[in-house]
PDB file of N, CA and C in Angstrom:
ATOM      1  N   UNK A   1      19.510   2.618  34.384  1.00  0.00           N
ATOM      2  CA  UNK A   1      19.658   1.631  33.345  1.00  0.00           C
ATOM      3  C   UNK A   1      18.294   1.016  33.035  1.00  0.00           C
ATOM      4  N   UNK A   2      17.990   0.715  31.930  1.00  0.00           N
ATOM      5  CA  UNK A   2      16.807   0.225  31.232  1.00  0.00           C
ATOM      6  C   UNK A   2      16.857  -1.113  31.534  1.00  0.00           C
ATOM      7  N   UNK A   3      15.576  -1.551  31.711  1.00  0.00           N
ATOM      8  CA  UNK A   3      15.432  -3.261  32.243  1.00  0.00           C
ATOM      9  C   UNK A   3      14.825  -3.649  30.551  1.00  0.00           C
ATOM     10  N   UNK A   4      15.046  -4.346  29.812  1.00  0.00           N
ATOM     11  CA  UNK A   4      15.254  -5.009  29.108  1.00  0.00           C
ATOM     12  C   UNK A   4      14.959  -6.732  29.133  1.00  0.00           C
ATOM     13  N   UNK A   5      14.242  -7.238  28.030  1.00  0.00           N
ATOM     14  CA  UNK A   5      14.078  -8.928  28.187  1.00  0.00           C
ATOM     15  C   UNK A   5      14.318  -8.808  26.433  1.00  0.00           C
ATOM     16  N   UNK A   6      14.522  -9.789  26.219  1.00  0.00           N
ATOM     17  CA  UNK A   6      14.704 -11.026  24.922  1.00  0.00           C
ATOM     18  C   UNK A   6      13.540 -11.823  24.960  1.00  0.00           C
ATOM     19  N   UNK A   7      12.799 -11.519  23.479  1.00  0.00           N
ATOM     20  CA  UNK A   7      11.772 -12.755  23.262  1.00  0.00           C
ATOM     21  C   UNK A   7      12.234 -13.782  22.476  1.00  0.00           C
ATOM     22  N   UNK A   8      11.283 -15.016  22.287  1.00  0.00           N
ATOM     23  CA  UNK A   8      11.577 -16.094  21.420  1.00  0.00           C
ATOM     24  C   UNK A   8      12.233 -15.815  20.151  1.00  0.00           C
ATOM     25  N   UNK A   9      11.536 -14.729  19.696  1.00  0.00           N
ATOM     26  CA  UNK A   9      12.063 -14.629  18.173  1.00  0.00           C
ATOM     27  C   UNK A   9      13.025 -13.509  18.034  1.00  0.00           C
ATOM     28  N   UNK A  10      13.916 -12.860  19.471  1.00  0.00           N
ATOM     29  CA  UNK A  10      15.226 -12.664  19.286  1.00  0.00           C
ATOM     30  C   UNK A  10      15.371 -11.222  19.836  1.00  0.00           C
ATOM     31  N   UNK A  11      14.161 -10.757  19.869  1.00  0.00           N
ATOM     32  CA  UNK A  11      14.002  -8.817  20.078  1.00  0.00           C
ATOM     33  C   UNK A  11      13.781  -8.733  21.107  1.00  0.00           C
ATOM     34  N   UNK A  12      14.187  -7.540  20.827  1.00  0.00           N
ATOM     35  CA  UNK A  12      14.267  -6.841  22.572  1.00  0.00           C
ATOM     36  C   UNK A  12      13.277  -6.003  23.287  1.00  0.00           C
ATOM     37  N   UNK A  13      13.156  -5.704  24.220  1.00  0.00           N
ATOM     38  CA  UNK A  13      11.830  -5.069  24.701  1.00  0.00           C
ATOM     39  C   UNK A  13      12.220  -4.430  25.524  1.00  0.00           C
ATOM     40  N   UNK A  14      12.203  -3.037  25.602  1.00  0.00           N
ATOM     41  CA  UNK A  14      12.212  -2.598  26.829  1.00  0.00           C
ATOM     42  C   UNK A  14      11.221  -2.568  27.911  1.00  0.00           C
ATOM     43  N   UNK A  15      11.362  -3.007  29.468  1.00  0.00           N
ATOM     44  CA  UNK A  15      10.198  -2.317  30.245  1.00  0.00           C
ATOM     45  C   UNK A  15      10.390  -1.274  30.837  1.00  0.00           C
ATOM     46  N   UNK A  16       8.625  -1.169  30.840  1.00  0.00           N
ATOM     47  CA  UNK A  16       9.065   0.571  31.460  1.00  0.00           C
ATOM     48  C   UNK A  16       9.150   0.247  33.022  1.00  0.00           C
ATOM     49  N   UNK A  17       9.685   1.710  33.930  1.00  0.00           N
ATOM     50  CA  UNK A  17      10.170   1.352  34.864  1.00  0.00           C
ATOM     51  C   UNK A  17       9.020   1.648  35.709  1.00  0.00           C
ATOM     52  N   UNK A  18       8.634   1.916  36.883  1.00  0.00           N
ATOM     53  CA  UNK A  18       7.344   1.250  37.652  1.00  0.00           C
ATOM     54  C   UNK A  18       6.935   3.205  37.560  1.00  0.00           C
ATOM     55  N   UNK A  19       8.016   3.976  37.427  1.00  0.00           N
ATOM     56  CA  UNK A  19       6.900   5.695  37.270  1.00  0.00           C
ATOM     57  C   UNK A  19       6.259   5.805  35.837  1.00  0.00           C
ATOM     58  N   UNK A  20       7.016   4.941  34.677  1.00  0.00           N
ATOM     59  CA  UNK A  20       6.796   5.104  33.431  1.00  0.00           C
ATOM     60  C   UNK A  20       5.374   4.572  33.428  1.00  0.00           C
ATOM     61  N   UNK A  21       5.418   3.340  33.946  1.00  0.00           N
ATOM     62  CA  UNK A  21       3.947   2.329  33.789  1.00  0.00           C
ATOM     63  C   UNK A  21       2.784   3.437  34.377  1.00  0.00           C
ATOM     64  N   UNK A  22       3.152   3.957  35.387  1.00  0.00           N
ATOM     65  CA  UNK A  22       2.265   4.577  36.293  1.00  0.00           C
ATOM     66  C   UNK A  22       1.880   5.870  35.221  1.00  0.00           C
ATOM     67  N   UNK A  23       2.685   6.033  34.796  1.00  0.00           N
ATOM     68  CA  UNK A  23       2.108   7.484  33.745  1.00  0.00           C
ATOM     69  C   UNK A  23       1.652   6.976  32.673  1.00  0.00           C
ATOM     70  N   UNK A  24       1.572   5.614  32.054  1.00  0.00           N
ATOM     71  CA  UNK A  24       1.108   5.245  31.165  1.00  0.00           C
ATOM     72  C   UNK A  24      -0.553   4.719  31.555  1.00  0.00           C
ATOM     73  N   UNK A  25      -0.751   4.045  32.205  1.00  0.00           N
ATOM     74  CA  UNK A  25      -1.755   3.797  33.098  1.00  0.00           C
ATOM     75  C   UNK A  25      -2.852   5.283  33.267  1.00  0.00           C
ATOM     76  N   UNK A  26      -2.165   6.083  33.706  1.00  0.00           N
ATOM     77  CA  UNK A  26      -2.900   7.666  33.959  1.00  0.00           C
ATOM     78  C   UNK A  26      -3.425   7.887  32.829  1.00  0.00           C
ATOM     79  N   UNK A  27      -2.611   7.876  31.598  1.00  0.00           N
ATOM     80  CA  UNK A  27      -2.860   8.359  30.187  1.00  0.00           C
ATOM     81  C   UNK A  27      -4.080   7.085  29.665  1.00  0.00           C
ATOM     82  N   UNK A  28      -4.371   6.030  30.193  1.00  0.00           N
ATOM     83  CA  UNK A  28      -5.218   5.059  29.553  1.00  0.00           C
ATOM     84  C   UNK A  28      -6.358   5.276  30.653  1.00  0.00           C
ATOM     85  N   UNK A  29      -6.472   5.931  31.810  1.00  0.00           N
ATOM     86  CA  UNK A  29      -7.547   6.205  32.248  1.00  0.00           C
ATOM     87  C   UNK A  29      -8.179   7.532  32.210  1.00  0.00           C
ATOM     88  N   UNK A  30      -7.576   8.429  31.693  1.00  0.00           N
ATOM     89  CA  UNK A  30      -7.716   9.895  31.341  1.00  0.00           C
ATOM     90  C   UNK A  30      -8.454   9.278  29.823  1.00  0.00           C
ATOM     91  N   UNK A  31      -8.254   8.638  29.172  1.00  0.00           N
ATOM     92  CA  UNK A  31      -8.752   8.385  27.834  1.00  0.00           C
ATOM     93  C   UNK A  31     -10.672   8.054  27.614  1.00  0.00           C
ATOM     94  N   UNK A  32     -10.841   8.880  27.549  1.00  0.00           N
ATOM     95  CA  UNK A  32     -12.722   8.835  27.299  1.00  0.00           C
ATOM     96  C   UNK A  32     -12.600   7.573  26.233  1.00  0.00           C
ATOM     97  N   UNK A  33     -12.191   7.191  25.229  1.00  0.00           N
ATOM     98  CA  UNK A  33     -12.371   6.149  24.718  1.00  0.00           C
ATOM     99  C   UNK A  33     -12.127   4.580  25.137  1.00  0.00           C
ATOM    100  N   UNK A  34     -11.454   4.681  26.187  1.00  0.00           N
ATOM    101  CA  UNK A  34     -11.128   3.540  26.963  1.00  0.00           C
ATOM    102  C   UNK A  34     -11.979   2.942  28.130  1.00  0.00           C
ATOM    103  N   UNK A  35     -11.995   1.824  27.876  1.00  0.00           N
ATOM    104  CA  UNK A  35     -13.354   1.774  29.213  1.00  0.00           C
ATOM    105  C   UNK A  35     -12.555  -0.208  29.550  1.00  0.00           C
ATOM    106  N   UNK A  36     -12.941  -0.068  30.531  1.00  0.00           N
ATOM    107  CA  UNK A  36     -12.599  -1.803  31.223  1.00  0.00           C
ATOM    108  C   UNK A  36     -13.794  -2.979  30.765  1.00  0.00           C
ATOM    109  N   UNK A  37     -13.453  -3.974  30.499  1.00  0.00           N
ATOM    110  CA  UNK A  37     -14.265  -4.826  29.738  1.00  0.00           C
ATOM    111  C   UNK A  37     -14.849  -5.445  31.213  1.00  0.00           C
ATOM    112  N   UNK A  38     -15.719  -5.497  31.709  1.00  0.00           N
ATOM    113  CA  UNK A  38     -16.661  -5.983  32.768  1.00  0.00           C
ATOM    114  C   UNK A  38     -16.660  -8.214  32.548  1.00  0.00           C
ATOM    115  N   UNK A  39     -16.537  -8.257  33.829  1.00  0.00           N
ATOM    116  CA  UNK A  39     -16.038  -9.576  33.440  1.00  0.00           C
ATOM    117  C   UNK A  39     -17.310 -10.347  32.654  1.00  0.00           C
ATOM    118  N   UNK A  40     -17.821  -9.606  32.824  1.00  0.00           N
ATOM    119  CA  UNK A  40     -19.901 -10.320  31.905  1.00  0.00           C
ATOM    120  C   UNK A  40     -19.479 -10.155  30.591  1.00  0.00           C
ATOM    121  N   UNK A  41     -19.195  -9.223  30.162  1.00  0.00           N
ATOM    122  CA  UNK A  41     -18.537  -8.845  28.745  1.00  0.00           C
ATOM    123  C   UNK A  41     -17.846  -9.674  28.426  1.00  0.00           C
ATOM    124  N   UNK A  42     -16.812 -10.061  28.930  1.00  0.00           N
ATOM    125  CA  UNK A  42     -15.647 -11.064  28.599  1.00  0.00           C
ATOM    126  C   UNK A  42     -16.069 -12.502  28.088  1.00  0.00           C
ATOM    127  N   UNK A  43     -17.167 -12.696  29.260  1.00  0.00           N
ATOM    128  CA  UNK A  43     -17.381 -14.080  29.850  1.00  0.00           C
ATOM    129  C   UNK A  43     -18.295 -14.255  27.788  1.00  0.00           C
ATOM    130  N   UNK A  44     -18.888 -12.892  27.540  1.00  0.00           N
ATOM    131  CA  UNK A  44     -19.464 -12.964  26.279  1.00  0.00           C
ATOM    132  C   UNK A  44     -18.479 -13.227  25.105  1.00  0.00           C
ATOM    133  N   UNK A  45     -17.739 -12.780  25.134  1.00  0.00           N
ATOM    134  CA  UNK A  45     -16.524 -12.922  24.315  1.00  0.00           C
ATOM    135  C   UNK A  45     -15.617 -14.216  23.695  1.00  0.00           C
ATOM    136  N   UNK A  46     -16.225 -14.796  25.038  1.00  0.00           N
ATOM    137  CA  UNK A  46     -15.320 -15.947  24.980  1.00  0.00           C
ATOM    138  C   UNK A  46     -15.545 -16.827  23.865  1.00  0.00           C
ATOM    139  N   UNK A  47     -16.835 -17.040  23.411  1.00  0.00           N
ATOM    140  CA  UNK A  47     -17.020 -18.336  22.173  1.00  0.00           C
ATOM    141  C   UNK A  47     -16.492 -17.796  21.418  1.00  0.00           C
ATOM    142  N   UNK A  48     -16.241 -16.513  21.095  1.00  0.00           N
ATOM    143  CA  UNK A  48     -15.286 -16.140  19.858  1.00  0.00           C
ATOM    144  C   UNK A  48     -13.586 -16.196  20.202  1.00  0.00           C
ATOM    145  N   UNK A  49     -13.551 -16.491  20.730  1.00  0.00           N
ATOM    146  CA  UNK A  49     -11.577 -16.189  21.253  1.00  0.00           C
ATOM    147  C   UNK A  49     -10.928 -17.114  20.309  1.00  0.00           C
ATOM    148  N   UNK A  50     -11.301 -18.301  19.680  1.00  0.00           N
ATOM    149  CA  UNK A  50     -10.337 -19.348  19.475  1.00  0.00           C
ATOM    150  C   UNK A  50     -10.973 -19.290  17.587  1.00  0.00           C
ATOM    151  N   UNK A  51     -12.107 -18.353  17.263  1.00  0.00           N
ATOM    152  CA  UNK A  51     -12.205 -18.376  16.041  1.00  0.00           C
ATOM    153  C   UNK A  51     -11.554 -16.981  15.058  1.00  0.00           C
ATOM    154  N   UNK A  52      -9.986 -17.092  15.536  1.00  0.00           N
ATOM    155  CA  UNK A  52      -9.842 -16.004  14.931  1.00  0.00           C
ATOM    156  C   UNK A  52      -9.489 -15.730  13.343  1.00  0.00           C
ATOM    157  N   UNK A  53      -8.873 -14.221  13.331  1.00  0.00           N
ATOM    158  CA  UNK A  53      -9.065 -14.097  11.450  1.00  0.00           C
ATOM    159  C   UNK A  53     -10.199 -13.837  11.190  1.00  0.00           C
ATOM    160  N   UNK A  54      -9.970 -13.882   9.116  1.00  0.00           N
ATOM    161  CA  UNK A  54     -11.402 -13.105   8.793  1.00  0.00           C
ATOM    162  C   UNK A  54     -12.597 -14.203   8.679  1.00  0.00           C
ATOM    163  N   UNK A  55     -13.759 -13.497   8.779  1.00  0.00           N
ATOM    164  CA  UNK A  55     -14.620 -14.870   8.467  1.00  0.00           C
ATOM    165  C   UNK A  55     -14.357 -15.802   7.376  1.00  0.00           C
ATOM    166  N   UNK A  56     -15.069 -16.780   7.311  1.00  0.00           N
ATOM    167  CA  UNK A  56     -15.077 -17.760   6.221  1.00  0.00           C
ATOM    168  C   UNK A  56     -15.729 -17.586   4.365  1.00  0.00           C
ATOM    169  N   UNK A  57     -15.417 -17.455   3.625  1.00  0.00           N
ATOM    170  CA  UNK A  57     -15.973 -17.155   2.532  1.00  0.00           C
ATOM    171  C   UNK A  57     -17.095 -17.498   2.265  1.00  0.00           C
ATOM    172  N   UNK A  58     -18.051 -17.324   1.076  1.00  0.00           N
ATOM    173  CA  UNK A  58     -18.533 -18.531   0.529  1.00  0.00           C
ATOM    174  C   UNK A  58     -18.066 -18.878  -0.265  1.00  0.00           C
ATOM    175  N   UNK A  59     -17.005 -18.519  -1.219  1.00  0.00           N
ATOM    176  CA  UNK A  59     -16.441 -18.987  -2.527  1.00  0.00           C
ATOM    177  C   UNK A  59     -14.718 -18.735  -2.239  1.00  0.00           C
ATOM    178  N   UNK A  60     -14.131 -19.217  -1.542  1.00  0.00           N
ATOM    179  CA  UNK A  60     -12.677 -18.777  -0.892  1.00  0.00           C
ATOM    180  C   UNK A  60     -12.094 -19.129  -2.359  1.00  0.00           C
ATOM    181  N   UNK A  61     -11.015 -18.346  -2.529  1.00  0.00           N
ATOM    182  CA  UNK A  61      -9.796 -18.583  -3.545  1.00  0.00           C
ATOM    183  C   UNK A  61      -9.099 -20.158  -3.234  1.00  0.00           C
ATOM    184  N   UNK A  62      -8.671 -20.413  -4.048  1.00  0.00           N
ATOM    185  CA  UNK A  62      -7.746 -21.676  -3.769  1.00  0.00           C
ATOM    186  C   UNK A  62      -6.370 -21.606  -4.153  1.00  0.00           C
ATOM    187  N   UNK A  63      -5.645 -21.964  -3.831  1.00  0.00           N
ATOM    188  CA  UNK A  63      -4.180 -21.417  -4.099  1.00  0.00           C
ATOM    189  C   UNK A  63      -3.378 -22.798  -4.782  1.00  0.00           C
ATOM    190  N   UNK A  64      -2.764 -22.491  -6.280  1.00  0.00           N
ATOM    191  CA  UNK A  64      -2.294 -23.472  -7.052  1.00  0.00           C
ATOM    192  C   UNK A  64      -0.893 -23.189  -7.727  1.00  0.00           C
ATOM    193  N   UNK A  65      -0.036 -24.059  -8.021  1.00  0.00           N
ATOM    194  CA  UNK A  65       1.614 -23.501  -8.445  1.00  0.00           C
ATOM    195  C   UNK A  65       0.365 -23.696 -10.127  1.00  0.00           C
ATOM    196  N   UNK A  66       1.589 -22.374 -10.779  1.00  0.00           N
ATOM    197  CA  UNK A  66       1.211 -22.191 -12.249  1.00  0.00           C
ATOM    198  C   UNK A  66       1.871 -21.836 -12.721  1.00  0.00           C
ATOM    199  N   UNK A  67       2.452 -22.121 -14.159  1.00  0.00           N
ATOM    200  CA  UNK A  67       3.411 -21.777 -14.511  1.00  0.00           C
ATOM    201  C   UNK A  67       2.730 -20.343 -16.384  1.00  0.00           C
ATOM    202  N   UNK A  68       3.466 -19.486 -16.038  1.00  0.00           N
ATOM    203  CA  UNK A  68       3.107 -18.104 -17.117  1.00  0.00           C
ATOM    204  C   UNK A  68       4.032 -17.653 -18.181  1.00  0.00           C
ATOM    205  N   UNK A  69       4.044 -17.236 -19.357  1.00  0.00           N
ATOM    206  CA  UNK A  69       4.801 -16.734 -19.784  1.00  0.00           C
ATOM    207  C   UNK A  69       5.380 -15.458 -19.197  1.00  0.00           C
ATOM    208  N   UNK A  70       6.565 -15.412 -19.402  1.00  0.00           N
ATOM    209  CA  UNK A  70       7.256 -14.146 -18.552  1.00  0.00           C
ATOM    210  C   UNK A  70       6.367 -12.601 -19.080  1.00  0.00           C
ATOM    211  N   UNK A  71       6.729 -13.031 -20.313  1.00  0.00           N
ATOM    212  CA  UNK A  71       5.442 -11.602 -20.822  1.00  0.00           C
ATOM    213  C   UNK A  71       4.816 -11.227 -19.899  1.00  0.00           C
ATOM    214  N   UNK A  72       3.540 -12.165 -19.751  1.00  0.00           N
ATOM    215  CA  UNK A  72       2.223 -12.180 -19.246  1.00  0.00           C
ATOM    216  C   UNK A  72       2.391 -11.309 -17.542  1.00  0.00           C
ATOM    217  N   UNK A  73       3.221 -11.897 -17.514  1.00  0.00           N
ATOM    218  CA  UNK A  73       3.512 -11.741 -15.927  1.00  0.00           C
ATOM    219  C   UNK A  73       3.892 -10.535 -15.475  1.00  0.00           C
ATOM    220  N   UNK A  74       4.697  -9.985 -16.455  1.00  0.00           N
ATOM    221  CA  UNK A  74       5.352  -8.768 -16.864  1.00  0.00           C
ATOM    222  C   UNK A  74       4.613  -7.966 -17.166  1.00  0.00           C
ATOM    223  N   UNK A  75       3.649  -8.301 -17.809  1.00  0.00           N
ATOM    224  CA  UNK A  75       2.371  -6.867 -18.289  1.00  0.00           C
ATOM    225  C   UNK A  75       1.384  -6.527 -17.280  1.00  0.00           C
ATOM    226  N   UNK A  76       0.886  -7.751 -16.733  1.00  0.00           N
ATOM    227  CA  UNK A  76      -0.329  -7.709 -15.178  1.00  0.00           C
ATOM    228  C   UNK A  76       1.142  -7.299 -14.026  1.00  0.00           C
ATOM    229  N   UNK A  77       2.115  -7.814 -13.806  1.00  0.00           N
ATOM    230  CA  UNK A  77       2.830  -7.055 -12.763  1.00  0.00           C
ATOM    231  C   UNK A  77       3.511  -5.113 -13.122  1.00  0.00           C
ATOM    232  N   UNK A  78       3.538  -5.224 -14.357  1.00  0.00           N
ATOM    233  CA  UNK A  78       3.818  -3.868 -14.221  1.00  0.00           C
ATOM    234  C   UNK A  78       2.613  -2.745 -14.360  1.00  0.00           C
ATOM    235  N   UNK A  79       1.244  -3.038 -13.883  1.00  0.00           N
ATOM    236  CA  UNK A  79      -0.039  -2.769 -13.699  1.00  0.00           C
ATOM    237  C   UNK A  79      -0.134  -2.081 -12.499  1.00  0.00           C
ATOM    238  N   UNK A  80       0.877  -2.506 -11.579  1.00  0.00           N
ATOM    239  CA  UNK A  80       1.049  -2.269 -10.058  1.00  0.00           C
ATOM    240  C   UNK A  80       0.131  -3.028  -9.078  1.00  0.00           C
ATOM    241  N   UNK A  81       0.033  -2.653  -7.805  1.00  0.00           N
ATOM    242  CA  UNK A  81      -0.603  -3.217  -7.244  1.00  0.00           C
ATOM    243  C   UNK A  81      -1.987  -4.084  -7.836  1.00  0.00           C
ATOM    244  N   UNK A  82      -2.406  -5.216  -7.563  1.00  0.00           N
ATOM    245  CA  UNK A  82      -3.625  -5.899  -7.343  1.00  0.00           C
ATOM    246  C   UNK A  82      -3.511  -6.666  -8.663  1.00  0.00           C
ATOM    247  N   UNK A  83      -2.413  -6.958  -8.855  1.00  0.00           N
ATOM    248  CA  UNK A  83      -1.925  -7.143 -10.794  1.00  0.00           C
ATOM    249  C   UNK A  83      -2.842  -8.542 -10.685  1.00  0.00           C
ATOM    250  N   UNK A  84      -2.186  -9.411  -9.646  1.00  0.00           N
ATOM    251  CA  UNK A  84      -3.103 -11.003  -9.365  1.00  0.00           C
ATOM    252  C   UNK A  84      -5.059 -10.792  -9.446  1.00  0.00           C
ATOM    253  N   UNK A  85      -5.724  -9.822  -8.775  1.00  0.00           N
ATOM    254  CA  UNK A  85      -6.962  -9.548  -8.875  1.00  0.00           C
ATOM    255  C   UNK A  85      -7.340  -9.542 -10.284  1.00  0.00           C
ATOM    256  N   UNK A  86      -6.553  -8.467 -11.369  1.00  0.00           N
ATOM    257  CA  UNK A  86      -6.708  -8.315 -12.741  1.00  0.00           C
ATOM    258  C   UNK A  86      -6.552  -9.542 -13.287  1.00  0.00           C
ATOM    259  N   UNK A  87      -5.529 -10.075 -13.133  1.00  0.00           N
ATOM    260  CA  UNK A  87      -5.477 -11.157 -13.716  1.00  0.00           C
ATOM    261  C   UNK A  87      -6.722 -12.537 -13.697  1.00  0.00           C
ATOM    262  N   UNK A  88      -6.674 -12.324 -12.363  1.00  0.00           N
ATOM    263  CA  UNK A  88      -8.392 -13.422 -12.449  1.00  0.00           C
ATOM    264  C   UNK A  88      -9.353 -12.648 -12.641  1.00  0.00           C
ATOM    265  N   UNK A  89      -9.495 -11.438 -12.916  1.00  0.00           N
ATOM    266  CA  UNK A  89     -10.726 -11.320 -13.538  1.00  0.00           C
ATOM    267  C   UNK A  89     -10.375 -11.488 -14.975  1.00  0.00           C
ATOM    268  N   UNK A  90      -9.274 -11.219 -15.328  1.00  0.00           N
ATOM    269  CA  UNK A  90      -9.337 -11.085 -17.026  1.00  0.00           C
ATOM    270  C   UNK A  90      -9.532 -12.723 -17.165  1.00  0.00           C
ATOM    271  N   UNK A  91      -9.317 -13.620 -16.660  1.00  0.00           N
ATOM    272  CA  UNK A  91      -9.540 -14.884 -16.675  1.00  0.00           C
ATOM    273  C   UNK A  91     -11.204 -15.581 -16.559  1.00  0.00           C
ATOM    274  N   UNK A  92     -11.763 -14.767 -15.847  1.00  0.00           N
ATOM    275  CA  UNK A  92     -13.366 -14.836 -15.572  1.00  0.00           C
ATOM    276  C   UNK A  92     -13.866 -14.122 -16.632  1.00  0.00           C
ATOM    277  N   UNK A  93     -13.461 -13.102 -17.237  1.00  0.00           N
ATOM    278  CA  UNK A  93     -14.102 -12.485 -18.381  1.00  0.00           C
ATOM    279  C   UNK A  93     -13.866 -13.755 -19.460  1.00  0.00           C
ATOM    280  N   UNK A  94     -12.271 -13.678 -19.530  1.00  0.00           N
ATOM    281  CA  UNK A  94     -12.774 -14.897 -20.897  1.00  0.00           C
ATOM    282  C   UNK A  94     -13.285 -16.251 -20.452  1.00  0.00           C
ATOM    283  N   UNK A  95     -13.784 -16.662 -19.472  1.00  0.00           N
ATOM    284  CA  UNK A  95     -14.865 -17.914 -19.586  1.00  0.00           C
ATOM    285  C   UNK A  95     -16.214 -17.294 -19.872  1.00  0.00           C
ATOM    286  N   UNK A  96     -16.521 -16.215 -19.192  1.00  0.00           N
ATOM    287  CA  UNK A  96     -17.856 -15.538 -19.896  1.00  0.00           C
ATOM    288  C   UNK A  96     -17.836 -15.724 -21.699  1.00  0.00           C
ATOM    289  N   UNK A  97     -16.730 -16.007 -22.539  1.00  0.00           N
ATOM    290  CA  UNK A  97     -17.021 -16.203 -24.235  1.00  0.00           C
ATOM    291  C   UNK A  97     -16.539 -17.417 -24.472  1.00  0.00           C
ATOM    292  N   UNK A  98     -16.024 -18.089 -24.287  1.00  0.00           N
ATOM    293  CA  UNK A  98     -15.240 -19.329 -24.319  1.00  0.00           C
ATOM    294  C   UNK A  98     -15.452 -20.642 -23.174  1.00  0.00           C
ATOM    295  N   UNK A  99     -15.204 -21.486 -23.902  1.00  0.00           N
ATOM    296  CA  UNK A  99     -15.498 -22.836 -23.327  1.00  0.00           C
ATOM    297  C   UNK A  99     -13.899 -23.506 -22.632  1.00  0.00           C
ATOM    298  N   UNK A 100     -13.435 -23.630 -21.804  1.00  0.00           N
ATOM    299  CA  UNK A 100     -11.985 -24.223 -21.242  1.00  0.00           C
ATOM    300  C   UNK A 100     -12.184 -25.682 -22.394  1.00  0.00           C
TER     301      UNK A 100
END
């Protein structure tokens, strides 16, 4: 029988059983790409641990409720993917001729 736990957010997990681990273990030290992080390494690591995600921008997006004609929305979404990207650029193009 499978040993099994429940996490916080409801799923299930199986563990493996102590020959499974052991063959998994084999397979992560047989692996030329795998190597053990030396505790000096780590100890380097550390000022970054708590800054995670992507770096910081210099010009980050800002995020605002807006309201569109359905059209509009309808023509940049049926563009497919990245329809929002098009859309602010077609928005940056027309301040390049026009004054807000």
């Amino acid at each position: 029988m499978q040993n099994t736990i429940k996490t916080k957010s409801g799923r299930t997990v199986i563990v493996p059983t102590p020959e499974e681990d052991a063959a998994i273990n084999r397979g992560i030290a047989a692996d030329p790409d795998t190597f053990e992080v030396s505790s000096e390494d780590f100890k380097a690591m550390q000022p970054f641990k708590n800054r995670g995600g992507r770096p910081r921008l210099d010009n980050p997006k800002e995020s605002v409720t807006i309201r569109y004609d359905a059209e509009i929305l309808t023509a940049f979404r049926s563009s497919g993917d990245g329809w929002q990207t098009r859309m602010n650029d077609a928005l940056k193009d027309w301040l390049r001729t026009h004054r807000p």
